[in-house]
Protein backbone atom coordinates (compact mmCIF):
# COMPACT_ATOMS: atom_id res chain seq x y z
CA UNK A 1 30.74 63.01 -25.68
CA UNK A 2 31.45 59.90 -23.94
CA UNK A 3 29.25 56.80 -25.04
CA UNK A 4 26.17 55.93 -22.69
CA UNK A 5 27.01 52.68 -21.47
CA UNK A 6 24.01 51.29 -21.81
CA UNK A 7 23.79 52.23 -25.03
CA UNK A 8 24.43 49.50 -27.74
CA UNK A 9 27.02 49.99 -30.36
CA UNK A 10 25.67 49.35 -34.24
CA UNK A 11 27.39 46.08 -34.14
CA UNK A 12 25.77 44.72 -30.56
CA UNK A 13 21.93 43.97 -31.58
CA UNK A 14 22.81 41.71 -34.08
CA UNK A 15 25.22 39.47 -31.96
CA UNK A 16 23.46 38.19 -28.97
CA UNK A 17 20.50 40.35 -28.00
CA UNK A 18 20.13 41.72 -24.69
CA UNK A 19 23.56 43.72 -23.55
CA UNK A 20 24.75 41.15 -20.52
CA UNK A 21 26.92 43.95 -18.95
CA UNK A 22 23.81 44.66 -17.21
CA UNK A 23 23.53 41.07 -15.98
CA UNK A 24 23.94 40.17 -12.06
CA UNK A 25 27.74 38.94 -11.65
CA UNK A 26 26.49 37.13 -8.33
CA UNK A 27 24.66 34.78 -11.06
CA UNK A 28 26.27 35.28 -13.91
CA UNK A 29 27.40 31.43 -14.86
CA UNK A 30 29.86 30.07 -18.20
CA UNK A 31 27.75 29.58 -21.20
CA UNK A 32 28.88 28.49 -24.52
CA UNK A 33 29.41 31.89 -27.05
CA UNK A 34 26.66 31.39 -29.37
CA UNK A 35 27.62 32.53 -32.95
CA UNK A 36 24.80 33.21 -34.86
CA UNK A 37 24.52 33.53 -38.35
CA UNK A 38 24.77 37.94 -39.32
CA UNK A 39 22.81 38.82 -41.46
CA UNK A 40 26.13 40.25 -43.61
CA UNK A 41 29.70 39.38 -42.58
CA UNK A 42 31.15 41.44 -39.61
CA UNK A 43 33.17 44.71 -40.45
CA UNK A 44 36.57 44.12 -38.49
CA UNK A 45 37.53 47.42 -38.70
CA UNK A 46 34.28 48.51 -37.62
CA UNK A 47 33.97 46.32 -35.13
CA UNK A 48 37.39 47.42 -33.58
CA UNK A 49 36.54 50.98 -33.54
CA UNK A 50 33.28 49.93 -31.39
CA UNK A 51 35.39 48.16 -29.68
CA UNK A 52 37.65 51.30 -28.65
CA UNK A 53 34.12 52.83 -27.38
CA UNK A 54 33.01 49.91 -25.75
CA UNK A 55 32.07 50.62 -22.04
CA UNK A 56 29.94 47.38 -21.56
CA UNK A 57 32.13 46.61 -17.62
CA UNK A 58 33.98 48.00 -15.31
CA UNK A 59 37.21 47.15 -16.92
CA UNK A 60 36.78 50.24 -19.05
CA UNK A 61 37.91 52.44 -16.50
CA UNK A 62 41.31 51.40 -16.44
CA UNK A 63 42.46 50.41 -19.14
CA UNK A 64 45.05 52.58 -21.31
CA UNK A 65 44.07 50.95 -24.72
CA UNK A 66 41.27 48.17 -26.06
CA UNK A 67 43.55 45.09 -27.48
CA UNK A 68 41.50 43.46 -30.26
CA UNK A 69 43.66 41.55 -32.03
CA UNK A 70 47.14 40.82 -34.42
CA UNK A 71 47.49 38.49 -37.17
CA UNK A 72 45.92 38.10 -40.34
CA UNK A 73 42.13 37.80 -40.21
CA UNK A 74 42.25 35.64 -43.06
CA UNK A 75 43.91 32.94 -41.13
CA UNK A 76 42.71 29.39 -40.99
CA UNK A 77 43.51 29.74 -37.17
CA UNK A 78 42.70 31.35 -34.44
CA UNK A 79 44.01 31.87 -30.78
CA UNK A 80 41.95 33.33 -28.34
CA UNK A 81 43.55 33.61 -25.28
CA UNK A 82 42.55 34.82 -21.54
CA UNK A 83 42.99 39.25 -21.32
CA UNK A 84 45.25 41.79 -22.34
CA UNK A 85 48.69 41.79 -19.36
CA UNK A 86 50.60 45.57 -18.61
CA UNK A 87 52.55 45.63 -22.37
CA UNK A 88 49.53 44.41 -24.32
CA UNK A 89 47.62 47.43 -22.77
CA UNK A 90 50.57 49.94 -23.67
CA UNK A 91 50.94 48.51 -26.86
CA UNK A 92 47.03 47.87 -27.71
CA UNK A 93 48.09 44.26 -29.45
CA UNK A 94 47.61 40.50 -27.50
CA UNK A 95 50.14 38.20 -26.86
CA UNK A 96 52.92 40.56 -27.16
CA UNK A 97 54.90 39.99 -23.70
CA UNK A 98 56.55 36.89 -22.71
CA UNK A 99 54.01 34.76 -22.88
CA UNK A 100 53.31 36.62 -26.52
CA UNK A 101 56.61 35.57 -27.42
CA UNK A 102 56.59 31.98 -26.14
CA UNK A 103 53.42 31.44 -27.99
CA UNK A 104 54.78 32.73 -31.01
CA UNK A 105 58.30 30.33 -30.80
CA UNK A 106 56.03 27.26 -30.25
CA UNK A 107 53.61 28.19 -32.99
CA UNK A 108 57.41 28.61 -35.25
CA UNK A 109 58.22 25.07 -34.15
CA UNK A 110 55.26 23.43 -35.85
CA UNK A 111 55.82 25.85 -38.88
CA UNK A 112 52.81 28.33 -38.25
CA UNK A 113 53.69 32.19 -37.97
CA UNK A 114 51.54 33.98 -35.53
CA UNK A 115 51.42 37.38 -37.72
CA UNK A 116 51.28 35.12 -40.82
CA UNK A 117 49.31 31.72 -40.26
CA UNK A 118 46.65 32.65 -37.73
CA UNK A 119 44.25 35.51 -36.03
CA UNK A 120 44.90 36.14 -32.15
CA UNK A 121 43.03 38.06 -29.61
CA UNK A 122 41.54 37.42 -26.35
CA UNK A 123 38.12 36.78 -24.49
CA UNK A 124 38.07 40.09 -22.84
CA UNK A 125 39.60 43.30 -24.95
CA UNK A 126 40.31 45.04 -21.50
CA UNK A 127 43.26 44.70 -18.98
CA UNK A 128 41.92 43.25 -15.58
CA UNK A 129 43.64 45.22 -12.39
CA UNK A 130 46.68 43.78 -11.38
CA UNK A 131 46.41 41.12 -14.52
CA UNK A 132 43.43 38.88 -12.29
CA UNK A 133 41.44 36.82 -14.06
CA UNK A 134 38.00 38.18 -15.69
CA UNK A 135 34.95 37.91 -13.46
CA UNK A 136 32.45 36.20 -15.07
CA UNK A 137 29.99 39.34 -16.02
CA UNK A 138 33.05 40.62 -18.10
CA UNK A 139 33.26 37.71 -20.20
CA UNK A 140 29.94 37.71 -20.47
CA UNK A 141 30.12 41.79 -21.62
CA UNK A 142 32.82 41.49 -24.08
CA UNK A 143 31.17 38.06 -25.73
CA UNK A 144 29.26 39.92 -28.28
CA UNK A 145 33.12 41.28 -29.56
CA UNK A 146 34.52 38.13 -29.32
CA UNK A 147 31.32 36.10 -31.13
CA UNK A 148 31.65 38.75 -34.38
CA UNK A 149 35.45 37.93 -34.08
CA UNK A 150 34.60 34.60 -34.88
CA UNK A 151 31.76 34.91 -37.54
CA UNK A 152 34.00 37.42 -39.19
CA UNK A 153 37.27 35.46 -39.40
CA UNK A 154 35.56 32.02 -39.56
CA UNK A 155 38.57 29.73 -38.99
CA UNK A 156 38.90 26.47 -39.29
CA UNK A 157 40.30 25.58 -36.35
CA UNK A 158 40.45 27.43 -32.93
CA UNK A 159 43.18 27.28 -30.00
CA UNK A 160 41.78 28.55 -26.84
CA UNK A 161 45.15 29.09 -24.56
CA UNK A 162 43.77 28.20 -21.03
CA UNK A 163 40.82 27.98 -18.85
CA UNK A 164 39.55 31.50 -19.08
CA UNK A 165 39.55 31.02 -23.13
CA UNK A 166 37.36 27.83 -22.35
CA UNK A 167 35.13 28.62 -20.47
CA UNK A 168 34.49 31.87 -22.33
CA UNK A 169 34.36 29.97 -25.49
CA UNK A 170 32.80 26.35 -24.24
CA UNK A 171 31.23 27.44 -21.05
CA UNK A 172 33.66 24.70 -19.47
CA UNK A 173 34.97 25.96 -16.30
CA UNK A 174 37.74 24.59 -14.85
CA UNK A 175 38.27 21.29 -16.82
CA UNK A 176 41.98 22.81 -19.17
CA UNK A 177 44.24 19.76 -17.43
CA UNK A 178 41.23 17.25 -18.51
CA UNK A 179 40.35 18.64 -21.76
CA UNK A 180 43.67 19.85 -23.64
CA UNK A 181 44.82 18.31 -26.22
CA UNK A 182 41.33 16.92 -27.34
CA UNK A 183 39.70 18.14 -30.20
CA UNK A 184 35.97 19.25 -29.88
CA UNK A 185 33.78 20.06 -33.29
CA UNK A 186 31.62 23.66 -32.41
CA UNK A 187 30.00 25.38 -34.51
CA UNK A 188 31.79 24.30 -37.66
CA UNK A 189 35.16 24.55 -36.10
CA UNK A 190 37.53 22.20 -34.40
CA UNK A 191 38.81 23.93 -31.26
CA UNK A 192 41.40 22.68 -29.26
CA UNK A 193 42.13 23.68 -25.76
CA UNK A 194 45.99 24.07 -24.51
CA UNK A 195 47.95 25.32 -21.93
CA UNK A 196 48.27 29.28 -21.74
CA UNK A 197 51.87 29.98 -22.52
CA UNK A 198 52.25 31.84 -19.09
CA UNK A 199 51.38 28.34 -17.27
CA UNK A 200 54.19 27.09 -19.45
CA UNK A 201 56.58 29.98 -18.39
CA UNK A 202 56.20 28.94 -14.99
CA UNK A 203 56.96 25.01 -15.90
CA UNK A 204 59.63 25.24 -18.03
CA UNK A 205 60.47 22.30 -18.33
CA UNK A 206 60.34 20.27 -21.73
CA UNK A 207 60.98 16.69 -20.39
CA UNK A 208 58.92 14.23 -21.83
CA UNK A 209 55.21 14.44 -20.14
CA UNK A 210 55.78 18.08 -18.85
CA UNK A 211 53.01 20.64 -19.33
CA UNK A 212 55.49 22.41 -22.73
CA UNK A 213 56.14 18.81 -23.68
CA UNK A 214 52.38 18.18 -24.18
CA UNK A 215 51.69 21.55 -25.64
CA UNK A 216 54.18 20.93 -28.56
CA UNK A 217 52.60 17.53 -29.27
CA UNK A 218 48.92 19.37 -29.24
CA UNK A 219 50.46 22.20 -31.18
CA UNK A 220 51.67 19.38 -33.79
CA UNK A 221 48.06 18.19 -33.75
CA UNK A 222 47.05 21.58 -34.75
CA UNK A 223 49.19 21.66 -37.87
CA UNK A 224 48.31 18.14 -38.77
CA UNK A 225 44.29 19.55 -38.82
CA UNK A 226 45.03 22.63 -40.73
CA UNK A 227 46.92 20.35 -43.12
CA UNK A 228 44.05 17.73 -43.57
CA UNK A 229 41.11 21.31 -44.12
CA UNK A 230 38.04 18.71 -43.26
CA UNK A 231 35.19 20.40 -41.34
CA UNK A 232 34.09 19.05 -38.06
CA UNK A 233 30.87 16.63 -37.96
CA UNK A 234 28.33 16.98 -35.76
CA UNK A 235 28.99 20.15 -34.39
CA UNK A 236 28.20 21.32 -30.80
């Protein structure tokens, strides 16, 4: 029998209260994830099979698979990126087309593995139609996933790849080209907003100042912060 959808899952009332699937998407509005404290660490595995069930939005209805994440969950860091594109949804893993790929080669070139070295997934488990961008009410329904993410993996540092992955994590909309590169302490982690390797597929360019040339010096950044393992103070 198919899951009411208003239903919780045994994971969702200890995340962030009320379900916001039900919430109006006319005022819907970015808020920062909140990542309270559980009461006992998050079950991954649990949490992905939930995840599989989840009908929280619309986005449900056409998707072929949920994509939760790759990597290893004990990673120091995590990329959280905008929504699963046409292979991630056949293959039910993130990052795994071309922008997958140039995200892992630039993650190589600062010597971090993306199966090895760090945790990826996305703000919203489900494909949008025709690969748009979430709405704001489906962020807002898959935030409970993507908040025991977090509190189960507990990185260090987080990479959010683009603006969707910022405001879904900082409830900043709009501000990637102003805010990249700069660190910002949240919640006991450092998270650092870049480019999403798709914007980079489209400027390909790696000439000094260019969008791929900046993203390699933030990416260097990154590795210089895992390196140093110092915990951000104060925190947002």
């Amino acid at each position: 029998m198919a899951p009411d959808p208003l239903q919780p899952s045994p994971l969702q009332p200890s995340l962030l209260g009320e379900d916001p699937a039900i919430a109006d998407p006319a005022t819907t509005k970015p808020a920062a994830l909140a990542i309270d404290a559980p009461a006992r660490p998050p079950d991954l595995a649990a949490l992905e099979r939930d995840c599989r069930e989840c009908r929280r939005c619309g986005l449900a209805e056409g998707r072929q698979t949920v994509v939760v994440s790759r990597g290893d969950p004990a990673a120091r860091l995590m990329v959280i990126g905008e929504g699963p594109g046409a292979q991630e949804d056949a293959s039910g893993r993130p990052f795994v087309g071309r922008a997958g790929q140039l995200l892992d080669q630039m993650l190589a070139s600062v010597g971090l593995d993306s199966e090895r070295d760090a945790y990826v997934c996305n703000v919203v488990k489900c494909r949008p139609p025709d690969n748009r961008r979430p709405t704001p009410q489906e962020i807002a329904a898959c935030a409970p996933w993507l908040a025991a993410q977090i509190a189960a993996v507990d990185p260090a540092v987080v990479l959010l790849a683009g603006a969707t992955a910022l405001e879904g994590v900082l409830g900043i909309k709009g501000g990637i080209s102003r805010l990249r590169g700069r660190w910002h302490p949240w919640q006991g982690h450092w998270v650092m907003p870049v480019f999403h390797p798709s914007y980079l597929l489209r400027n390909p360019s790696r000439e000094k100042g260019s969008p791929k040339w900046l993203t390699w010096q933030d990416l260097q950044e990154v590795r210089r912060r895992l390196q140093e393992d110092r915990p951000p103070t104060p925190s947002l």
